[in-house]
N, C-alpha and C. Protein backbone atom coordinates (compact mmCIF):
# COMPACT_ATOMS: atom_id res chain seq x y z
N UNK A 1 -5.16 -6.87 25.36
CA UNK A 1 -5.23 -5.65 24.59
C UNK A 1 -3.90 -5.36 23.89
N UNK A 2 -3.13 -5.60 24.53
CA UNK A 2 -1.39 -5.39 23.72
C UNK A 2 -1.27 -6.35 22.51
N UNK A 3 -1.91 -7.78 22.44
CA UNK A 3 -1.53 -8.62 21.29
C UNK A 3 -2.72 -7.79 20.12
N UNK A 4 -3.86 -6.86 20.55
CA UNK A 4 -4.56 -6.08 19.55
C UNK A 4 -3.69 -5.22 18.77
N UNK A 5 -2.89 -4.35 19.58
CA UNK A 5 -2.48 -3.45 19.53
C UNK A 5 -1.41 -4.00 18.40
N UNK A 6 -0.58 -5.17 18.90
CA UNK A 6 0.57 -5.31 17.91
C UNK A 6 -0.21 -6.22 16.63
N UNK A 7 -1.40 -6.60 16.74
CA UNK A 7 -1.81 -7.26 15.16
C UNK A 7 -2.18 -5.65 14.73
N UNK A 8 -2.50 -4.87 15.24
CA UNK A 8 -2.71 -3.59 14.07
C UNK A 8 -1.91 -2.91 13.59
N UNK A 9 -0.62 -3.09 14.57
CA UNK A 9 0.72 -2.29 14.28
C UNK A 9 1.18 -3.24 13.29
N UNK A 10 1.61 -4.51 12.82
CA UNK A 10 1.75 -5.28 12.20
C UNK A 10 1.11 -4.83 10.41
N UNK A 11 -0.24 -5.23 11.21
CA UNK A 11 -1.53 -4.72 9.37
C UNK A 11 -1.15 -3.30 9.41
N UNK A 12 -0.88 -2.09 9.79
CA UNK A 12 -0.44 -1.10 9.23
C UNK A 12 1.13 -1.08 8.86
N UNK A 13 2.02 -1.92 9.21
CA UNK A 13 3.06 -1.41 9.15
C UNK A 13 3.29 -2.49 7.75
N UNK A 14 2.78 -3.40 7.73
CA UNK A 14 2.76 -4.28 6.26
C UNK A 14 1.61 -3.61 4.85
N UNK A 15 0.89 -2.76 5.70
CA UNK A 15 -0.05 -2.05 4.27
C UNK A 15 1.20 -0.79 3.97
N UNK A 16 1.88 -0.72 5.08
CA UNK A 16 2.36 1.11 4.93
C UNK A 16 3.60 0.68 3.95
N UNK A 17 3.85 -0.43 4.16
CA UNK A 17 5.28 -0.34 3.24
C UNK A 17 4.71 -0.91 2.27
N UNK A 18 3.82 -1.90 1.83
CA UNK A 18 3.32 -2.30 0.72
C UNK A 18 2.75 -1.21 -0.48
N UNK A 19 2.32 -0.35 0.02
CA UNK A 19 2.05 0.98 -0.59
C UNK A 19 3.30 1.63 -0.79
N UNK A 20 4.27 1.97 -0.18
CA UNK A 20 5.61 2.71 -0.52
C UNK A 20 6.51 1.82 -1.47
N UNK A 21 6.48 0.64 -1.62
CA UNK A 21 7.07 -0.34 -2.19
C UNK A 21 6.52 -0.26 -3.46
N UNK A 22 4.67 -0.15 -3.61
CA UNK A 22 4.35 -0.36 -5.13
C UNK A 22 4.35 1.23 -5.27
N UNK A 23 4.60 2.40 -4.38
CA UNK A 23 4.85 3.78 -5.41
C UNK A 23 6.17 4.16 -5.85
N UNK A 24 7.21 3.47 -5.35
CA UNK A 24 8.54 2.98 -6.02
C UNK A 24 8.53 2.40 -7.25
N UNK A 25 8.04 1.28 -7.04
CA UNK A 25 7.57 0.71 -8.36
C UNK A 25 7.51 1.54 -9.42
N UNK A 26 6.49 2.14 -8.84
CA UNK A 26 5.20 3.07 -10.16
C UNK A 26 5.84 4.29 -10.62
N UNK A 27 7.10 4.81 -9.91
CA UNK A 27 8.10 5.74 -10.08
C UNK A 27 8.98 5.25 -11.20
N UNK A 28 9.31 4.00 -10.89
CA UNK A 28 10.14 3.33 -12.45
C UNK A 28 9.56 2.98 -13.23
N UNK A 29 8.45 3.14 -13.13
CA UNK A 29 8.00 2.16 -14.60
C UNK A 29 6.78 2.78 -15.21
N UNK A 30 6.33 4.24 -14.66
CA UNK A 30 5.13 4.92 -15.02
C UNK A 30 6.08 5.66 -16.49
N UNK A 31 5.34 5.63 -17.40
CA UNK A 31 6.15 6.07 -18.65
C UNK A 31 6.61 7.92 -19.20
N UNK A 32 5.86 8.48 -18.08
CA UNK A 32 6.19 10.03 -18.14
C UNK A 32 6.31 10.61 -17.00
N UNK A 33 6.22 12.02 -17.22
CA UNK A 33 6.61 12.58 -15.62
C UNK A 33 4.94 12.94 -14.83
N UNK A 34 4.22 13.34 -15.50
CA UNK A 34 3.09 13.23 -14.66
C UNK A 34 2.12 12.21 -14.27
N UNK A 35 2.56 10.87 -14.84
CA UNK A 35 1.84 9.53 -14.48
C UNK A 35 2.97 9.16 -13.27
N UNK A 36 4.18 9.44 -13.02
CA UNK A 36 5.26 9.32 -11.95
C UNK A 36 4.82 10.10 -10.84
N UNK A 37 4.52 11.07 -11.40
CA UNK A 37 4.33 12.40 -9.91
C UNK A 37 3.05 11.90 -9.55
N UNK A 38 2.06 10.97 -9.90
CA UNK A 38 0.55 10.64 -9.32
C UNK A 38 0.93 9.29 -9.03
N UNK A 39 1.91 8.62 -9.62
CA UNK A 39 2.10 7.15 -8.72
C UNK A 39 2.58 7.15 -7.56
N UNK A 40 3.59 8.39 -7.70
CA UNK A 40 4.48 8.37 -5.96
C UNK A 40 3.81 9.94 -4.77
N UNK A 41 3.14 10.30 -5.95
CA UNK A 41 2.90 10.73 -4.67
C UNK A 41 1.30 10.60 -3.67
N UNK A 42 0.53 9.82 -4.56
CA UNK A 42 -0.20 9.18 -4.29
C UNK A 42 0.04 7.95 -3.10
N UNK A 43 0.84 7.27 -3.38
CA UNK A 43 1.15 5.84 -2.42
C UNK A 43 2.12 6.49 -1.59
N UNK A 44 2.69 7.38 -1.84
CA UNK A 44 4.12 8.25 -0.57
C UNK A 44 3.22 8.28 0.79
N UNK A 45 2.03 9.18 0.02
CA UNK A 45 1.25 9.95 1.29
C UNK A 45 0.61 8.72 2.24
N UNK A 46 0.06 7.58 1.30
CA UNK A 46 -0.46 6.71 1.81
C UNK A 46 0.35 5.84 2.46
N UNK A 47 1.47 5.60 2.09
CA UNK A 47 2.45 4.58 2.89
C UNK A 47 3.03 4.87 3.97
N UNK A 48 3.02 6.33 3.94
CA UNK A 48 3.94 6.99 5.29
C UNK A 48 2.87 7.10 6.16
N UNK A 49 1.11 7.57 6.05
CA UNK A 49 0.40 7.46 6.77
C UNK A 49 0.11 6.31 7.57
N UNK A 50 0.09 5.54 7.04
CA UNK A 50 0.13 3.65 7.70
C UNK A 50 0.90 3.66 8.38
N UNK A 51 2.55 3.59 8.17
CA UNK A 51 3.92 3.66 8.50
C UNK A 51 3.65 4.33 10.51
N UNK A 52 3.09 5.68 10.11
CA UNK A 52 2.92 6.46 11.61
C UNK A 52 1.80 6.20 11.99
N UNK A 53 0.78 5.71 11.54
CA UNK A 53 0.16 5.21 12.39
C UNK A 53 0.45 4.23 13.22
N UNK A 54 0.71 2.98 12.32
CA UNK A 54 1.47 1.43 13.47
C UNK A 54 2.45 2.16 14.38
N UNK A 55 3.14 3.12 13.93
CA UNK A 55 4.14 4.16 15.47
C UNK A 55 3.13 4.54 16.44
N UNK A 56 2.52 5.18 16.09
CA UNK A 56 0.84 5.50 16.88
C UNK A 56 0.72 4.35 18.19
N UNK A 57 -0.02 2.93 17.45
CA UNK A 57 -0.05 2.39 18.29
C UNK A 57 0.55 1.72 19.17
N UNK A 58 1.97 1.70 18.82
CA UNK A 58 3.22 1.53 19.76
C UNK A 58 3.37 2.49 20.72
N UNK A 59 3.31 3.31 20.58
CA UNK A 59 3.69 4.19 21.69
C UNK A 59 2.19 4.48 22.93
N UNK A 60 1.07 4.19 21.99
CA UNK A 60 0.45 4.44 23.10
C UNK A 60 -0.51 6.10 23.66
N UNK A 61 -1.05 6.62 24.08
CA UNK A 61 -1.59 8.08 24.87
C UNK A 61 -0.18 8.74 25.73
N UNK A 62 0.72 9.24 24.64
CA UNK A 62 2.39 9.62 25.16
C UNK A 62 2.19 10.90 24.43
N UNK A 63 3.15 11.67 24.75
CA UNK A 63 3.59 12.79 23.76
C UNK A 63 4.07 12.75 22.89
N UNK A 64 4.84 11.34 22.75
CA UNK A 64 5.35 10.96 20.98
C UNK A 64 4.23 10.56 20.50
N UNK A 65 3.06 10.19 20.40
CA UNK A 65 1.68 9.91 19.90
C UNK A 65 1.37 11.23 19.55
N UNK A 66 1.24 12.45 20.25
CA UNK A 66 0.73 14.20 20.08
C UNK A 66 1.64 14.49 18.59
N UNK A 67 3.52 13.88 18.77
CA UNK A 67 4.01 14.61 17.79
C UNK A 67 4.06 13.52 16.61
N UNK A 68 3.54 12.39 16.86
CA UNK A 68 3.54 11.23 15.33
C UNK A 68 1.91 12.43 15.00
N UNK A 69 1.05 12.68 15.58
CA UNK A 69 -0.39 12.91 14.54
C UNK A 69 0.26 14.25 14.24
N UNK A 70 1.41 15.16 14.92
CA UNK A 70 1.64 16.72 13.96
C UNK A 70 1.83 16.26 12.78
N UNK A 71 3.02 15.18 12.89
CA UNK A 71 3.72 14.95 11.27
C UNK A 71 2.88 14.39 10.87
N UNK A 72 1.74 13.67 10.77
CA UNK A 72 1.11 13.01 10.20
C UNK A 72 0.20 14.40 9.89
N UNK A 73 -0.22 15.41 10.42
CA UNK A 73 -1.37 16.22 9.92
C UNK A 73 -0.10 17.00 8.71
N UNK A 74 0.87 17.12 8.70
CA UNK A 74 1.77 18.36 8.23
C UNK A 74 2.08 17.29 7.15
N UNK A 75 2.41 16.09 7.37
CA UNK A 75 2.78 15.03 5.63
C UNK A 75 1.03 15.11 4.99
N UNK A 76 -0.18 15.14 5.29
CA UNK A 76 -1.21 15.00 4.56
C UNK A 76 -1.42 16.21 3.67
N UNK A 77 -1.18 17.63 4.53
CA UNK A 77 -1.30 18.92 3.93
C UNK A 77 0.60 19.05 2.67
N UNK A 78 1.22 18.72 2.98
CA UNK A 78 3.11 19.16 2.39
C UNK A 78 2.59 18.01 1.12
N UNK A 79 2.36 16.68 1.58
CA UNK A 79 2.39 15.76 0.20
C UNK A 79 1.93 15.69 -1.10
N UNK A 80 0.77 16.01 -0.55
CA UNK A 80 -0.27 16.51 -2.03
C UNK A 80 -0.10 17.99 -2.81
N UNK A 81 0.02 19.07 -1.60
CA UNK A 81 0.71 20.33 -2.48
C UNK A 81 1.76 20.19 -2.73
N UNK A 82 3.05 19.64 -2.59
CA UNK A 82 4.07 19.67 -3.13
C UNK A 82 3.92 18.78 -4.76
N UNK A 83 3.25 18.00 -4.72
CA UNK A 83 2.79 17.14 -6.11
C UNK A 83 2.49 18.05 -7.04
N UNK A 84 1.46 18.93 -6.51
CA UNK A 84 0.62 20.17 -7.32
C UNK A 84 1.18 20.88 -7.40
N UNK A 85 2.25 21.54 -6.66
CA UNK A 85 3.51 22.07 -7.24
C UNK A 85 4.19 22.00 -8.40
N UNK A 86 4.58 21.11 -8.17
CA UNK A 86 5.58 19.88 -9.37
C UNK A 86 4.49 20.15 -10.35
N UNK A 87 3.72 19.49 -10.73
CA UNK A 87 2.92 19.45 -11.65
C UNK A 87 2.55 20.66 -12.06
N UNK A 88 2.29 22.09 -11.50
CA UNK A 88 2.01 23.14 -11.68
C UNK A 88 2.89 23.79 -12.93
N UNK A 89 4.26 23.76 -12.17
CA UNK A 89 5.49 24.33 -12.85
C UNK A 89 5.84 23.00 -14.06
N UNK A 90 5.56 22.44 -13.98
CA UNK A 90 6.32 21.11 -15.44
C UNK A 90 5.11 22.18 -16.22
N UNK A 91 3.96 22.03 -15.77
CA UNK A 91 2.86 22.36 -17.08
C UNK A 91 3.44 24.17 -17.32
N UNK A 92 3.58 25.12 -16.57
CA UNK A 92 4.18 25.89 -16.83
C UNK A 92 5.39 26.48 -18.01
N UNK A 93 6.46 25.63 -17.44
CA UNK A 93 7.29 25.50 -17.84
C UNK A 93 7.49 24.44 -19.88
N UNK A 94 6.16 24.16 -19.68
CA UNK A 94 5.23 23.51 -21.34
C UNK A 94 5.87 21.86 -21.38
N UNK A 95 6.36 21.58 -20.15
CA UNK A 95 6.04 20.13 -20.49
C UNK A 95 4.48 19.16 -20.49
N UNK A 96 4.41 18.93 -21.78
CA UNK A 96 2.95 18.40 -21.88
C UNK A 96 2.80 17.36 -22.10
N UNK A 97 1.72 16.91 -21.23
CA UNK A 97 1.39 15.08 -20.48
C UNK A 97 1.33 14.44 -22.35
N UNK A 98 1.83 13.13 -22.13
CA UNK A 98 1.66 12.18 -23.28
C UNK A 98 0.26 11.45 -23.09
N UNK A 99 -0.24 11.57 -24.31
CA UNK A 99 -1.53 11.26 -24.42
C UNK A 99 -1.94 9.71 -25.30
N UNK A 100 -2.72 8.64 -25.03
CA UNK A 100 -2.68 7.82 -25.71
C UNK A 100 -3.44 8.30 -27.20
N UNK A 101 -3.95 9.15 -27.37
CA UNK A 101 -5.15 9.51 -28.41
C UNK A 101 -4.87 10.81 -28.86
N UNK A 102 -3.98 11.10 -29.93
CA UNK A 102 -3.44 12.71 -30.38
C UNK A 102 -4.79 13.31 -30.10
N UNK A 103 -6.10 12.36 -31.13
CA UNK A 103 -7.12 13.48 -31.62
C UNK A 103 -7.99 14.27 -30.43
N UNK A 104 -7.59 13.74 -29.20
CA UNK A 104 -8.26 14.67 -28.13
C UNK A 104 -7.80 15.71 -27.49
């Protein structure tokens, strides 16, 4: 059961950074600010979720398992509103998304 445990900690901890790695990426090379704020914070949420999970299964039915799923419930709810945040106030504030097609 332990060599289970570490092939899943392994496949999450290689999806979790593979996802944080390509929303880095997608941070340099997305061409405006609201195709940036949906590349990273899209793959953030997802990479760090992977990331604590493979912690998850390292540790095991512990109390660091109780406080990896708080931060994991508190990064699912903080990640995505803080995006919608951001995005709230840019559109506010009249920065407006670049469009491939003026006439729409």
């Amino acid at each position: 059961m332990s060599i289970l445990f570490d092939v899943l900690t392994w496949i999450f901890l290689i999806g979790g950074s593979f996802f944080s790695i390509v929303g880095g990426i997608g941070i340099l090379r997305m061409p405006e600010f609201y195709s940036r704020l949906h590349g990273g914070g899209v793959t953030d949420t997802l990479g760090a979720a992977l990331i604590i999970f493979a912690l998850m299964f390292q540790t095991g039915v512990t109390l660091a398992t109780v406080k990896l799923a708080i931060i994991l419930f508190f990064l699912l709810i903080v990640s995505p509103s803080s995006c919608h945040a951001l995005a709230k106030s840019a559109i506010n504030q009249g920065l407006k998304p670049i469009v491939d097609n003026p006439d729409h």
